[in-house]
C-alpha atoms as a PDB file:
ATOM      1  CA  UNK A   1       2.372  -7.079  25.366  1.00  0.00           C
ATOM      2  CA  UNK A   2       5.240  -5.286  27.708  1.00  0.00           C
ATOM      3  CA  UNK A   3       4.988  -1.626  26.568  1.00  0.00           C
ATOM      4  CA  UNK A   4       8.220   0.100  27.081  1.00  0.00           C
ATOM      5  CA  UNK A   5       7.878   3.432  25.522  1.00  0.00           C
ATOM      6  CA  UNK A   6      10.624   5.441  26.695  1.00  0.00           C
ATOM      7  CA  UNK A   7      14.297   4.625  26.593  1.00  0.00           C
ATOM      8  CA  UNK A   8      17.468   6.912  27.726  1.00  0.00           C
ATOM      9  CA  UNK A   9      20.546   7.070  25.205  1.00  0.00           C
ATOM     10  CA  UNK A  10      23.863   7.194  26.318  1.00  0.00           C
ATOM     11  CA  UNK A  11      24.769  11.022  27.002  1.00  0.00           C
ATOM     12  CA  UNK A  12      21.481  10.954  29.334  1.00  0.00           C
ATOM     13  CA  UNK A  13      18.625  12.154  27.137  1.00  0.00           C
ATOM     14  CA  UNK A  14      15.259  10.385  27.231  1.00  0.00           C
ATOM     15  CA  UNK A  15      13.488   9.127  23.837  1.00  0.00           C
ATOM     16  CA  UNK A  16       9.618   8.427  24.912  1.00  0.00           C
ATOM     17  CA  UNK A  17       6.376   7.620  22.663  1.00  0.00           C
ATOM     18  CA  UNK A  18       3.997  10.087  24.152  1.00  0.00           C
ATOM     19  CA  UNK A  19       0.520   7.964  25.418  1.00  0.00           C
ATOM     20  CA  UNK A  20      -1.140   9.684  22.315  1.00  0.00           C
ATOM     21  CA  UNK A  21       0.525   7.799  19.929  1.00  0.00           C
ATOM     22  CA  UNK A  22       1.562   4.919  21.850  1.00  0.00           C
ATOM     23  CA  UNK A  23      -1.493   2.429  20.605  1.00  0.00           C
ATOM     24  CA  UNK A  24      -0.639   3.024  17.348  1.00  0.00           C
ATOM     25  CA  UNK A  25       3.272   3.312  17.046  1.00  0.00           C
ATOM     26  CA  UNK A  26       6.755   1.239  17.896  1.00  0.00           C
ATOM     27  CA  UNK A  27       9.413   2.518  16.534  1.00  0.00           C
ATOM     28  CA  UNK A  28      13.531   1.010  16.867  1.00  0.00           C
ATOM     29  CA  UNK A  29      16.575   3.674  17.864  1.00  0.00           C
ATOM     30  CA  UNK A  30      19.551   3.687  16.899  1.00  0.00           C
ATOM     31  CA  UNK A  31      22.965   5.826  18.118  1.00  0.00           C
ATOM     32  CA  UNK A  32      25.936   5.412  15.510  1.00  0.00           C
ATOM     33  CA  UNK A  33      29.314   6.303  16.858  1.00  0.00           C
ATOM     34  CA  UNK A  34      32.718   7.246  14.494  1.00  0.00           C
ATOM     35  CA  UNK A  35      30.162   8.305  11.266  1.00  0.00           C
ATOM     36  CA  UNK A  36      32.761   9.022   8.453  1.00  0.00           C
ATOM     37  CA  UNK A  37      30.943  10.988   5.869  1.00  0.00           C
ATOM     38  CA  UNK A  38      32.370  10.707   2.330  1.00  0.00           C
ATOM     39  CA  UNK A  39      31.880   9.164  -0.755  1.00  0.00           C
ATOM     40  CA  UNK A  40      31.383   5.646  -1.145  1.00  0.00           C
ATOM     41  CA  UNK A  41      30.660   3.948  -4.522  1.00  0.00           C
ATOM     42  CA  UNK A  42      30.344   0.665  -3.279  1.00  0.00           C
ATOM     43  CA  UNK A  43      26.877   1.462  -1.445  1.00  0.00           C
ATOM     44  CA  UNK A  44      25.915   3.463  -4.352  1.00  0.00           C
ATOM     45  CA  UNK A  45      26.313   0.525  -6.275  1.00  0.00           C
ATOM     46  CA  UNK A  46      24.818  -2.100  -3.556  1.00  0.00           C
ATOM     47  CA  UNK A  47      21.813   0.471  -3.599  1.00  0.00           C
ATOM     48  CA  UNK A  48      21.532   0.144  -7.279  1.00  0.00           C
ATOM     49  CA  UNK A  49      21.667  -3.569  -7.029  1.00  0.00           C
ATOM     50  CA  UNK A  50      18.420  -3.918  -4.754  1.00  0.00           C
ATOM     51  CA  UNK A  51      16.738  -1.523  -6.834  1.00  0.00           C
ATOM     52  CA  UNK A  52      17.174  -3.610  -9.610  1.00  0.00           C
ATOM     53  CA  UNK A  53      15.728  -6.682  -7.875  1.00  0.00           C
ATOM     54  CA  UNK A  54      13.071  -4.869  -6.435  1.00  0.00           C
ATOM     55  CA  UNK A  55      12.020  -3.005  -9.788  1.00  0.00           C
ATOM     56  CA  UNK A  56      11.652  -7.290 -11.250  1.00  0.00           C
ATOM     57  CA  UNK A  57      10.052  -7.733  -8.352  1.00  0.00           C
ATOM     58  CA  UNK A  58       7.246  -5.777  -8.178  1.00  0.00           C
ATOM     59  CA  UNK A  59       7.105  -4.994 -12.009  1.00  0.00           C
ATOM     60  CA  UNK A  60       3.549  -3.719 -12.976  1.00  0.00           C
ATOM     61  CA  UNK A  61       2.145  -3.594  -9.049  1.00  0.00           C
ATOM     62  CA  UNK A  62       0.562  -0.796  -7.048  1.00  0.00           C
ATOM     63  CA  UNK A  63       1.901   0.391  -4.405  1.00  0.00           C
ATOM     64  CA  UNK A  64      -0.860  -0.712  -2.692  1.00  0.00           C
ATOM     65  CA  UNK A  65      -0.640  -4.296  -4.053  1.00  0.00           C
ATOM     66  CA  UNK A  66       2.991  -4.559  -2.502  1.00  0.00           C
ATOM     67  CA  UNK A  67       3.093  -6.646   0.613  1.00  0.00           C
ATOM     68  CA  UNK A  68       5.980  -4.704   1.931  1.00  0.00           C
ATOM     69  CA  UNK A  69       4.590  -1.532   2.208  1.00  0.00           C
ATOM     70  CA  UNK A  70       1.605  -2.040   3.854  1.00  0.00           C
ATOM     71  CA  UNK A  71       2.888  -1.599   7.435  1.00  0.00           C
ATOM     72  CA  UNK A  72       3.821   1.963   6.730  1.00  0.00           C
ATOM     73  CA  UNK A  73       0.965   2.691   5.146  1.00  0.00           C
ATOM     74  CA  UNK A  74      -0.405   1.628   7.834  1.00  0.00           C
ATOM     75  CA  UNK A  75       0.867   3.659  10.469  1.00  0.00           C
ATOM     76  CA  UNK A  76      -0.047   6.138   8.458  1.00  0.00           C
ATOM     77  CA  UNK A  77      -3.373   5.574   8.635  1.00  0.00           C
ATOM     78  CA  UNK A  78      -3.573   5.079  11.852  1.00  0.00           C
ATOM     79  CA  UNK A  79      -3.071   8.814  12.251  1.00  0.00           C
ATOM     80  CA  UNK A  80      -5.296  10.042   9.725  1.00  0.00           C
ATOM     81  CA  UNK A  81      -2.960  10.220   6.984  1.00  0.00           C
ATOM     82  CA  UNK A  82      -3.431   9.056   3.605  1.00  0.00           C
ATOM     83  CA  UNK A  83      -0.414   7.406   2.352  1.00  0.00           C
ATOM     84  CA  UNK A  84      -1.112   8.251  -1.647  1.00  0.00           C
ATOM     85  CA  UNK A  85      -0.886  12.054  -0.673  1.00  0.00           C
ATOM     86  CA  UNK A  86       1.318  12.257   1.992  1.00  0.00           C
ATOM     87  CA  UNK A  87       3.768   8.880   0.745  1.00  0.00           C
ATOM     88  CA  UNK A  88       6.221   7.227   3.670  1.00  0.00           C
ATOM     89  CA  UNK A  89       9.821   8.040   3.090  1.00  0.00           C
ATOM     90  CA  UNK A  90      10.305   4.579   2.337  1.00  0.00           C
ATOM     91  CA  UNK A  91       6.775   4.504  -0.452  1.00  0.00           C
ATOM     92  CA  UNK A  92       8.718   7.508  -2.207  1.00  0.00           C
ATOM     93  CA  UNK A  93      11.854   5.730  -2.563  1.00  0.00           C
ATOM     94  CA  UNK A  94      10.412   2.511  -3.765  1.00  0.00           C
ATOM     95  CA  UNK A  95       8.311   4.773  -6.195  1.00  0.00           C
ATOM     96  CA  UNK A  96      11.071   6.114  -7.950  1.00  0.00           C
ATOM     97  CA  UNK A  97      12.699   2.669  -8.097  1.00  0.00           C
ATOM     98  CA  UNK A  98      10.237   1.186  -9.795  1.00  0.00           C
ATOM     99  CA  UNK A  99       9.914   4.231 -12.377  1.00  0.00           C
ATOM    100  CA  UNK A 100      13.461   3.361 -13.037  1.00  0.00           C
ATOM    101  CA  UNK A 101      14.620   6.878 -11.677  1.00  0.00           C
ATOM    102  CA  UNK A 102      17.600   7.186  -9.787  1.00  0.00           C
ATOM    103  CA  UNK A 103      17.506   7.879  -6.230  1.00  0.00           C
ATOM    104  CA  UNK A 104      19.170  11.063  -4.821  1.00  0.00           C
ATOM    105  CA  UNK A 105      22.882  10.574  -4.002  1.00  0.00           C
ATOM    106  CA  UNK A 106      24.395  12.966  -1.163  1.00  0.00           C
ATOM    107  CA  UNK A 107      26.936  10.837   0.668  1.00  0.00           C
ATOM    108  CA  UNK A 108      27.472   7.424   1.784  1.00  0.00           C
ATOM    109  CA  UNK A 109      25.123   8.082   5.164  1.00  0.00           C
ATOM    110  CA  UNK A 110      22.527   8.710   2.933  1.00  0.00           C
ATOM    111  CA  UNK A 111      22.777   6.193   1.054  1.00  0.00           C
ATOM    112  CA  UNK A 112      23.176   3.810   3.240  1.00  0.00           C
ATOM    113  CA  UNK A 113      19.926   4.657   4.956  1.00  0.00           C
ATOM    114  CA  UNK A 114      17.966   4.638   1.588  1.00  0.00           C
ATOM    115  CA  UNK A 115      19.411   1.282   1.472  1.00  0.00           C
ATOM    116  CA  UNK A 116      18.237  -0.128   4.369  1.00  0.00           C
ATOM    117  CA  UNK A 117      14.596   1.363   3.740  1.00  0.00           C
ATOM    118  CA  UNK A 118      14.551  -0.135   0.818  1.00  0.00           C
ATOM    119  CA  UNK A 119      15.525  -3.765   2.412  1.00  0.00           C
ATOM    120  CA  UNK A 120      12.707  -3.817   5.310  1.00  0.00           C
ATOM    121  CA  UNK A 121      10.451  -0.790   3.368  1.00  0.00           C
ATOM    122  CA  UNK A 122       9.705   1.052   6.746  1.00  0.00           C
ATOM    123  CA  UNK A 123      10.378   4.807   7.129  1.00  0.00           C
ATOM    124  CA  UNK A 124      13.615   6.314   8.910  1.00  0.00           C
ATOM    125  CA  UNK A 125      14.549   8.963  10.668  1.00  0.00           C
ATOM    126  CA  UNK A 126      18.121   9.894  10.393  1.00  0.00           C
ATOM    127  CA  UNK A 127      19.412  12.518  12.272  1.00  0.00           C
ATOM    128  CA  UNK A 128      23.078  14.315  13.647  1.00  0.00           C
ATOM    129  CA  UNK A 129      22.609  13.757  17.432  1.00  0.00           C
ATOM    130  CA  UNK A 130      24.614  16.511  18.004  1.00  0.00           C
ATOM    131  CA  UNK A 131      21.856  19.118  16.201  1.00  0.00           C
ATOM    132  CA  UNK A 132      19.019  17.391  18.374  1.00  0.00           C
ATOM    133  CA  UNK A 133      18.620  19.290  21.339  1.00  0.00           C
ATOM    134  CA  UNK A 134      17.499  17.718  24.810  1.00  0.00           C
ATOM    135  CA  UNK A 135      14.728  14.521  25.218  1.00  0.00           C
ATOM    136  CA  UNK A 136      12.571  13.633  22.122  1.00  0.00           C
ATOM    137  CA  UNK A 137       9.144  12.984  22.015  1.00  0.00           C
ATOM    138  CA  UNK A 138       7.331  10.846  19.264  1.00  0.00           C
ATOM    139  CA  UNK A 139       3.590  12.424  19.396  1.00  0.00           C
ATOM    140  CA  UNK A 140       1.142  14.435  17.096  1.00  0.00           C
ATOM    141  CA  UNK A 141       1.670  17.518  16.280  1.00  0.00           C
ATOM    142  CA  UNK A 142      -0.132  20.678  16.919  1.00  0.00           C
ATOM    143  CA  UNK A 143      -1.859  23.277  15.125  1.00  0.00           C
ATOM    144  CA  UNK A 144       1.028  25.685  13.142  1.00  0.00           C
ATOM    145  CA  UNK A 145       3.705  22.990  14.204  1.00  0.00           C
ATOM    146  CA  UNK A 146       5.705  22.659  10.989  1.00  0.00           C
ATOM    147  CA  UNK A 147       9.223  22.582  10.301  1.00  0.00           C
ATOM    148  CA  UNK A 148      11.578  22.936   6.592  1.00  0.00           C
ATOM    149  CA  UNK A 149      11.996  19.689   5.022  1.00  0.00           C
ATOM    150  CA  UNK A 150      14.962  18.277   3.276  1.00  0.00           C
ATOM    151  CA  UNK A 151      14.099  19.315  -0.701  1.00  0.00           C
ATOM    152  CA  UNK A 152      10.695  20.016   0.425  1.00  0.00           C
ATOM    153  CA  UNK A 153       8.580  22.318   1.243  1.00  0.00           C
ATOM    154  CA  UNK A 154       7.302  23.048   5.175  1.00  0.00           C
ATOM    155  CA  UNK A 155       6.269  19.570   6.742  1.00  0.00           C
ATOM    156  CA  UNK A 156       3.434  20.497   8.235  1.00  0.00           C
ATOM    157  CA  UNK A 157       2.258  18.156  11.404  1.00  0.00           C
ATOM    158  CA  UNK A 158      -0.989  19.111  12.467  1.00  0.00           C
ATOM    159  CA  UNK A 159      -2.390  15.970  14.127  1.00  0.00           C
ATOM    160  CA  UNK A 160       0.194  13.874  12.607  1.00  0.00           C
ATOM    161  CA  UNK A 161       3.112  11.902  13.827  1.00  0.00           C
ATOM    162  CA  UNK A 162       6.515  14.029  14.083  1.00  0.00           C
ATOM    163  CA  UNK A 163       9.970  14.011  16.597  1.00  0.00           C
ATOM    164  CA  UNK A 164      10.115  17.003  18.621  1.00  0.00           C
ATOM    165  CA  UNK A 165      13.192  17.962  20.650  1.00  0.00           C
ATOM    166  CA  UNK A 166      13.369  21.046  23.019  1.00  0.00           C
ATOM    167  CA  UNK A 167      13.710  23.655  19.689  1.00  0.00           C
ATOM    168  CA  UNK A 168      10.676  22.069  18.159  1.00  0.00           C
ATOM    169  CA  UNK A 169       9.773  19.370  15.482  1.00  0.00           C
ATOM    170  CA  UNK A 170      12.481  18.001  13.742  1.00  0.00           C
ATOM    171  CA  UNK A 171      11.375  14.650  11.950  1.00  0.00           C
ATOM    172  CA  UNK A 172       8.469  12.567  10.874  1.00  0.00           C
ATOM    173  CA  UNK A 173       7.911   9.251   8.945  1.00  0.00           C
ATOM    174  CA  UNK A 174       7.273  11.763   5.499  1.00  0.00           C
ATOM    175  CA  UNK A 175      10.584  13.736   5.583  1.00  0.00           C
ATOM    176  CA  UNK A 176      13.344  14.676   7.851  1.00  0.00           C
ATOM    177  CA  UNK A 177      14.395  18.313   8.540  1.00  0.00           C
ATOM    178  CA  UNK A 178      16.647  20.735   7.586  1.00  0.00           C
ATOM    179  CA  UNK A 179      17.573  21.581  11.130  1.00  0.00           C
ATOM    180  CA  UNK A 180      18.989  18.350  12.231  1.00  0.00           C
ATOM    181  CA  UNK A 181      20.080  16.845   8.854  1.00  0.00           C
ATOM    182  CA  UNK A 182      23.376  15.224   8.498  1.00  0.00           C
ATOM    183  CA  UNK A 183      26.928  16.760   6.802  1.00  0.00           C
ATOM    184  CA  UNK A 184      30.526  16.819   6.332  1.00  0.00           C
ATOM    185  CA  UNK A 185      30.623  17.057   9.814  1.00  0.00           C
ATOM    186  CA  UNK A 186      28.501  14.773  11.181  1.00  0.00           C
ATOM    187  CA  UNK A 187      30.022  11.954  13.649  1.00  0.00           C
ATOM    188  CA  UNK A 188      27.026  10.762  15.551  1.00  0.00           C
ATOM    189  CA  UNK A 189      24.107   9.820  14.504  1.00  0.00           C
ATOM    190  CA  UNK A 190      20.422   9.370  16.147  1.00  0.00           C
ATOM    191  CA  UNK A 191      18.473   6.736  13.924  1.00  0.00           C
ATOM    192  CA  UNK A 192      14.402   6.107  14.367  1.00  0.00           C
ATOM    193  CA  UNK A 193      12.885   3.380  12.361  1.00  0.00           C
ATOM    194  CA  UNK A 194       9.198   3.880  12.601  1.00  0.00           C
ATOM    195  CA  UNK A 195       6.500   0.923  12.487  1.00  0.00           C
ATOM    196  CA  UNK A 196       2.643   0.465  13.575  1.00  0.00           C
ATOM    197  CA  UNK A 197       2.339  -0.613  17.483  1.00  0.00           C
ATOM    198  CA  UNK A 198       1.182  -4.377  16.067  1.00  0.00           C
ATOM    199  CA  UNK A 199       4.947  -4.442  14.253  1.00  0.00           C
ATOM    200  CA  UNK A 200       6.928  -7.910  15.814  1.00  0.00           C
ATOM    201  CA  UNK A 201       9.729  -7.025  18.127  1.00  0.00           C
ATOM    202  CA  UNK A 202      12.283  -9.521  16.586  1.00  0.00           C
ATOM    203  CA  UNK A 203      11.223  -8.445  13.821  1.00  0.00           C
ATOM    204  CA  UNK A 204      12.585  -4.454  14.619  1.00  0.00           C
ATOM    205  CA  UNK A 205      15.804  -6.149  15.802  1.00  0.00           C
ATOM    206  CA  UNK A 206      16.184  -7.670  12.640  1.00  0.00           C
ATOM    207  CA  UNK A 207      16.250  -3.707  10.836  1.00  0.00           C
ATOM    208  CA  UNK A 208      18.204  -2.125  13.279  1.00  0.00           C
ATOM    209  CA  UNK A 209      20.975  -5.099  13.298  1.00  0.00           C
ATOM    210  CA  UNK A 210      20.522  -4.362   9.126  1.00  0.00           C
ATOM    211  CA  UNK A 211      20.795  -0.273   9.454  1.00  0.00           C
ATOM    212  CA  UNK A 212      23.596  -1.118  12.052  1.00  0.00           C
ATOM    213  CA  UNK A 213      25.837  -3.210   9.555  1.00  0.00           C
ATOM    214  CA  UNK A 214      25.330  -1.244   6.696  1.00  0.00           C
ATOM    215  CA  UNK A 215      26.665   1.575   8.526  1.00  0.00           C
ATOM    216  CA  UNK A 216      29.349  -0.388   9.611  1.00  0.00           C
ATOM    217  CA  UNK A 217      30.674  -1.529   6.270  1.00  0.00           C
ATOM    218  CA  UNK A 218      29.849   1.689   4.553  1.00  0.00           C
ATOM    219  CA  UNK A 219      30.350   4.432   6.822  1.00  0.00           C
ATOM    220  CA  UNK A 220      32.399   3.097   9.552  1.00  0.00           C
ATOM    221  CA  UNK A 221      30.124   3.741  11.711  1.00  0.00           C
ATOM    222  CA  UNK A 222      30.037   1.427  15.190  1.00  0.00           C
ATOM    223  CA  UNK A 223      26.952   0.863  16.857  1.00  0.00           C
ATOM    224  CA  UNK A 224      26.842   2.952  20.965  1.00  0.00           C
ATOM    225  CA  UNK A 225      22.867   1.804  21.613  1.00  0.00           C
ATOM    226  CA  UNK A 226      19.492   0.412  20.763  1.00  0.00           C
ATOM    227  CA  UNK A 227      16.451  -0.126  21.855  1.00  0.00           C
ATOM    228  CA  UNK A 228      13.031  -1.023  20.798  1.00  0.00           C
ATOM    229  CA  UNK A 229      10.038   1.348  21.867  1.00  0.00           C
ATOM    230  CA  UNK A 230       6.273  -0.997  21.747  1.00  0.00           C
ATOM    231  CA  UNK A 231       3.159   0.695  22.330  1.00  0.00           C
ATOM    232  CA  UNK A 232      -0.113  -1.322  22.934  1.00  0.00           C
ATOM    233  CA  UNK A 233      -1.910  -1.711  19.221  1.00  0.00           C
ATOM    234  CA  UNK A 234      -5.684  -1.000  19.152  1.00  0.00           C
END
C-alpha cells in the first residue's frame, strides 16, 4: 500500500498522521466552504428516517453483533481502548437509536454530520477551521493531555488517539471539543472521518462524497478539498 499520511489544505496548513499511529489509522478530510448554520427540518427529519430503518434493522443485536460497527471498534482497539467504556461517536449515536431515544438536535451542521455517521457508522470529527490553529497532528496523546468535551466531561487522551493543533488537543474519535466546536458563526468547516489503517480507500471516498452532499443539500455548504490519509495496517 502507498502511505500518504500528510496532506496540506488550502490556506497552507499541513494535516499529517504522526508514524505512531500511522499502522493503525486512515482517516478522510474534509474542508466545507459557504457553511450556513440554521435550522433545517428537512435533515432533522431525513435523520429520523435512517434511524428508523436502522432501529428494524438491527432490532434485538449487540453492538458488538452489528457488522457496521466493527471497524470503529476496531480502531479503537488498536489503541488500547475498549469500545464498551469509551463508545465511538458513531457507537453512541447508533446506541441511542436503537433505544428509540432521540438524538441531540443543535443545528442543521450537526445534524447533518450525525447523519452521515449514522450512514457509513465511522466516527467524525467536525470542526470550525477558523478555531483550529496552525498544522494538525493525528497521534496519541500524552500524559495530562485532556481537553473539555462537547456535553462531557474532560476527554482525557493519555495514550489514545486525539487531533492536536498548535493550542493543544482539540478532537478525538470519542468526542469533539469545546474549543473548536461549531456556531452561529461558523462558515468553514474542517471534517476528519476516522477509520483503522486496513479501511479501503474507495471505500473513504465513498463517505466523504456522502458527508460532502449532505452538506450540500442541507447546509449549503460547497466542498474546497479532500484527501485521504492511509497508514500501513499491522
Amino acid at each position: 500500500m502507498t502511505t500518504e499520511a500528510a496532506c496540506i489544505l488550502p490556506d497552507g496548513r499541513r494535516v499529517t498522521i504522526a508514524a505512531e499511529a500511522a499502522d493503525r489509522l486512515s482517516c478522510g478530510v474534509l474542508v466545507l466552504d459557504g457553511v450556513k448554520v440554521e435550522e433545517n427540518p428537512a435533515v432533522a427529519e431525513a435523520t429520523a428516517e435512517l434511524g428508523g430503518k436502522l432501529a428494524a434493522k438491527f432490532d434485538g443485536l449487540l453492538p458488538s453483533e452489528i457488522p457496521g460497527l466493527q471497524e470503529a471498534r476496531n480502531l479503537y482497539k488498536s489503541f488500547g481502548m475498549d469500545p464498551s467504556r469509551h463508545r465511538p461517536s458513531s457507537e453512541a449515536l447508533l446506541r441511542r437509536v436503537l433505544k428509540g431515544k432521540d438524538l441531540y438536535r443543535i443545528s442543521n451542521v450537526v445534524d447533518s454530520c450525525n447523519l452521515a455517521s449514522l450512514e457509513f457508522l465511522l466516527p467524525v470529527g467536525m470542526y470550525d477551521l477558523a478555531k483550529v490553529t496552525g498544522d494538525v497532528v493525528l497521534r496519541t496523546g500524552r500524559d495530562g493531555e485532556q481537553y473539555p468535551g462537547i456535553r462531557k466531561g474532560d476527554v482525557h487522551l493519555a495514550g489514545r488517539l486525539g487531533l492536536f493543533d498548535e493550542t493543544g488537543p482539540f478532537g478525538s474519535p470519542t468526542s469533539d471539543s469545546v474549543r473548536t466546536c461549531t456556531s452561529t458563526d461558523t462558515k468553514v468547516l474542517f471534517v476528519v472521518i476516522m477509520a483503522p489503517a486496513s479501511a479501503a480507500r474507495l471505500e473513504m471516498d465513498d463517505h466523504l462524497s456522502t458527508f460532502s452532499s449532505h452538506f450540500q443539500a442541507f447546509c449549503g455548504a460547497v466542498e474546497s478539498f479532500r484527501s485521504t490519509l492511509n497508514g500501513e495496517p499491522r
